[in-house]
N, C-alpha and C. Protein backbone atom coordinates (compact mmCIF):
# COMPACT_ATOMS: atom_id res chain seq x y z
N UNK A 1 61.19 -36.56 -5.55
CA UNK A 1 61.08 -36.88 -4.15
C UNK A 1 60.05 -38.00 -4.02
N UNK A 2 60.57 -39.49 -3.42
CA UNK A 2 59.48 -40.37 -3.35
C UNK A 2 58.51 -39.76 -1.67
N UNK A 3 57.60 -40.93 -1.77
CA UNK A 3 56.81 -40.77 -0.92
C UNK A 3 57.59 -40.81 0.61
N UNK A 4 57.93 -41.87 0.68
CA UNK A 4 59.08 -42.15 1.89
C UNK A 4 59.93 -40.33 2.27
N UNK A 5 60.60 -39.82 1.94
CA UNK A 5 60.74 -39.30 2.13
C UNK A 5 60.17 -37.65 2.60
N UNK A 6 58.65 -37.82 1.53
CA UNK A 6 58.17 -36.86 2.02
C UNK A 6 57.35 -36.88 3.25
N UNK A 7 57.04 -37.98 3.72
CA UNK A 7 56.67 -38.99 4.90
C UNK A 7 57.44 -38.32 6.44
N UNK A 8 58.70 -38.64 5.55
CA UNK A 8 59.83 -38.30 6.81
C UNK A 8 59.86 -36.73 6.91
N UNK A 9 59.97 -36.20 6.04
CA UNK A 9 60.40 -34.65 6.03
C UNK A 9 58.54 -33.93 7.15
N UNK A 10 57.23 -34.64 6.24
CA UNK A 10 56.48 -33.94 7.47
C UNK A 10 56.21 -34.49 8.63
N UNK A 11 56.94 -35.74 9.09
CA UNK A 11 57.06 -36.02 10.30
C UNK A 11 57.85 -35.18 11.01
N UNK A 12 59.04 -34.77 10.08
CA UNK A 12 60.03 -33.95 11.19
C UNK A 12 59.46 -32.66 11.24
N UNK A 13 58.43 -31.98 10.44
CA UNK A 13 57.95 -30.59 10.13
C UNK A 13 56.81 -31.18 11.40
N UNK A 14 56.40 -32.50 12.02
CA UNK A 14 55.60 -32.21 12.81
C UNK A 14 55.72 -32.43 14.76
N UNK A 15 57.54 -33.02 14.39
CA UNK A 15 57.96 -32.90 15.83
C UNK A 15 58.22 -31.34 16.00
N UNK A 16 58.90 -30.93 15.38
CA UNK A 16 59.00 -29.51 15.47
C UNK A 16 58.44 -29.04 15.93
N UNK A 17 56.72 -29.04 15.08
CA UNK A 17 55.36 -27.70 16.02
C UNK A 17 55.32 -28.45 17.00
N UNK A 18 55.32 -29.48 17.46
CA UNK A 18 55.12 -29.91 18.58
C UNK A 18 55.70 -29.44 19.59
N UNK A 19 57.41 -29.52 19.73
CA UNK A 19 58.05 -29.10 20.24
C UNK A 19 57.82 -27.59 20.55
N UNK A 20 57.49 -26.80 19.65
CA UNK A 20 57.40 -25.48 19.54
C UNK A 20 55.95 -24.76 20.44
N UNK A 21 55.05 -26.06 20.12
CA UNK A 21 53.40 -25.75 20.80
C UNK A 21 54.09 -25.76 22.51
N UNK A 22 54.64 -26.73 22.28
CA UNK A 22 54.67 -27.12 24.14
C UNK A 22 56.19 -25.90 24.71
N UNK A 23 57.13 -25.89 23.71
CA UNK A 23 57.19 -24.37 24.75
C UNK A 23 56.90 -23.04 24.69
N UNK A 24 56.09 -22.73 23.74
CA UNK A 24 55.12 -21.73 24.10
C UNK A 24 54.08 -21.83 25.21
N UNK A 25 53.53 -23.20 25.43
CA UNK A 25 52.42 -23.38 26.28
C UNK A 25 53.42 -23.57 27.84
N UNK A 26 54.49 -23.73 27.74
CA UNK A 26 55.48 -23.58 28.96
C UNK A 26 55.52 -22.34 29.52
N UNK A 27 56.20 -21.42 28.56
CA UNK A 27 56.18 -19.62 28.62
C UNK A 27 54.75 -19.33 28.88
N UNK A 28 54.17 -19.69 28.80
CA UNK A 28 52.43 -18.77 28.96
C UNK A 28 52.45 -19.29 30.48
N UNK A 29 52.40 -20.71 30.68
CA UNK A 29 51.80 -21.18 31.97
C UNK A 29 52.50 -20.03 33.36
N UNK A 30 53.87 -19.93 32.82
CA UNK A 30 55.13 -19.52 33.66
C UNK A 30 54.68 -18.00 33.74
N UNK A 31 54.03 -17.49 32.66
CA UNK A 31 53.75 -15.91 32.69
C UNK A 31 52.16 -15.62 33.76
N UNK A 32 51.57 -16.96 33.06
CA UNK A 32 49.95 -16.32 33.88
C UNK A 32 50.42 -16.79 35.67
N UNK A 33 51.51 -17.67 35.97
CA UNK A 33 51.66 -17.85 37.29
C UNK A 33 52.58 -16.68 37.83
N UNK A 34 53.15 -16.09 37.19
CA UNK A 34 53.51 -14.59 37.55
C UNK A 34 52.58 -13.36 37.49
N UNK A 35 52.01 -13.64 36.70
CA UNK A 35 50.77 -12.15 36.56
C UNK A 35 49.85 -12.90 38.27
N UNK A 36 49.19 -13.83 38.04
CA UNK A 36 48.95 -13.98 39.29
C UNK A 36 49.39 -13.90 40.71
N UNK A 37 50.95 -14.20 40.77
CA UNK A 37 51.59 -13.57 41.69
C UNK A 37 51.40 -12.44 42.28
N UNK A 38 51.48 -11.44 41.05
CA UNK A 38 51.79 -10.06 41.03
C UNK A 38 50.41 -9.54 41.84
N UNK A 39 49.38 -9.91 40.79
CA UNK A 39 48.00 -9.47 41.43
C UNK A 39 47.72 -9.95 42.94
N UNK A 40 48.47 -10.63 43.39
CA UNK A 40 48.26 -11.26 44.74
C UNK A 40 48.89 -9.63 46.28
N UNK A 41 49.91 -9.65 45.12
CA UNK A 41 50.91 -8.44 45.78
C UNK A 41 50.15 -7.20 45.67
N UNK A 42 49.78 -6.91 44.18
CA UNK A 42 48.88 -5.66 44.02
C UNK A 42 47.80 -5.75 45.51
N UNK A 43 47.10 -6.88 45.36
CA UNK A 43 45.84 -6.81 46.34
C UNK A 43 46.24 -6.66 48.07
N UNK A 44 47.55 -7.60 48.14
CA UNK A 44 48.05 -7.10 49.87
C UNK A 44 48.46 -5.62 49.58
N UNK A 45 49.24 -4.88 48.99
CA UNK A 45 50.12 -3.84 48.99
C UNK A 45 48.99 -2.42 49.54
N UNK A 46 47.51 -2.83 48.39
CA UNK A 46 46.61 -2.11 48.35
C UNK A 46 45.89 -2.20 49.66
N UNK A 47 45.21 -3.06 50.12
CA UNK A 47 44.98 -3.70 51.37
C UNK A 47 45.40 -2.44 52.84
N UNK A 48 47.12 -2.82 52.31
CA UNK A 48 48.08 -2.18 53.46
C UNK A 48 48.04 -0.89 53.30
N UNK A 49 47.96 -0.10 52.24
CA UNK A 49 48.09 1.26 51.75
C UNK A 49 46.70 1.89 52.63
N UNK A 50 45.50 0.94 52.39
CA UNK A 50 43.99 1.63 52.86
C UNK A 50 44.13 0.99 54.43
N UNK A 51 45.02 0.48 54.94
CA UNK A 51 45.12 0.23 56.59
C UNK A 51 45.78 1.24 57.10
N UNK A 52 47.10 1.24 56.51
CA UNK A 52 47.72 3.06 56.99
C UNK A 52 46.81 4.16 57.03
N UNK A 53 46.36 4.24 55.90
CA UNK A 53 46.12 5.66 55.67
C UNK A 53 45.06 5.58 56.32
N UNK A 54 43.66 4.72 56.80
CA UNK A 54 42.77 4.60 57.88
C UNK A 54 43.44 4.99 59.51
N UNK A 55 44.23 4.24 59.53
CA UNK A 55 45.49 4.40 60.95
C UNK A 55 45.83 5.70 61.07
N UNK A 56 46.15 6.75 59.84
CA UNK A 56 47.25 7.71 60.25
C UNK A 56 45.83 9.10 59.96
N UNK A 57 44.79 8.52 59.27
CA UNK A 57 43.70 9.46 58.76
C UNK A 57 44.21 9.79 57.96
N UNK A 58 44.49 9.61 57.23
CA UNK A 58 45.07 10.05 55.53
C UNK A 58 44.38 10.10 54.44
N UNK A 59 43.81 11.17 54.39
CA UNK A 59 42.59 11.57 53.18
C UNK A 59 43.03 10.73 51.54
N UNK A 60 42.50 9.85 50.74
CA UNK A 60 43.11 9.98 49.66
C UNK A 60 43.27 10.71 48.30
N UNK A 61 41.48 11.33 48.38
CA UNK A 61 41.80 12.19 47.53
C UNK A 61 41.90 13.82 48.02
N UNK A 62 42.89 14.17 48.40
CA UNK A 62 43.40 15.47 49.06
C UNK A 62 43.83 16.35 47.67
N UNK A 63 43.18 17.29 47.05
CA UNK A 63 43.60 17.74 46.06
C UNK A 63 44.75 18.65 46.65
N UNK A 64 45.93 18.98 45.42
CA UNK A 64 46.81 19.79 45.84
C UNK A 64 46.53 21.53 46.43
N UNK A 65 47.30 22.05 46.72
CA UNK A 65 46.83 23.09 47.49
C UNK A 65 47.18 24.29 46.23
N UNK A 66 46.24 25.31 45.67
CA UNK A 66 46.71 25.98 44.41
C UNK A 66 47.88 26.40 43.94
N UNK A 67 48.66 26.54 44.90
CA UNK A 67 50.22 27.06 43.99
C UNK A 67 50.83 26.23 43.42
N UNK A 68 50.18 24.89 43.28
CA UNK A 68 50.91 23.76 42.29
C UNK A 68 50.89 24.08 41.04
C-alpha cells in the first residue's frame, strides 16, 4: 500500500467521524431540547396540581385510611 493511498483511505476514515460526531451532536441537541420541554410541562402541570388542590383544600399527604 503506497502512501497516496493510505492518505486517501484516512481521509475517508476521517469524513466519516465527522459525519458521525455531527449526528450524534444533532440527536443530543434534539434530546436536551425535549428533556427541556418536558421539564417546562413537569413545572406548569405541578404548579396546576398545587393550585387545585389549594382551591378544592386538598390535603396532599392524606395517609390512607387502615383497611388498605
Amino acid at each position: 500500500m503506497d502512501i497516496e493511498q493510505r492518505v486517501n483511505e484516512l481521509e475517508m476514515r476521517v469524513a466519516f467521524q465527522d459525519d458521525t460526531i455531527q449526528s450524534l451532536n444533532d440527536a443530543l441537541f434534539e434530546q436536551q431540547r425535549q428533556l427541556e420541554k418536558l421539564q417546562m410541562q413537569i413545572a406548569a402541570l405541578s404548579k396546576r396540581q398545587a393550585e387545585v388542590s389549594a382551591h378544592f383544600g386538598i390535603e396532599e399527604d392524606v395517609t390512607p385510611p387502615p383497611h388498605y
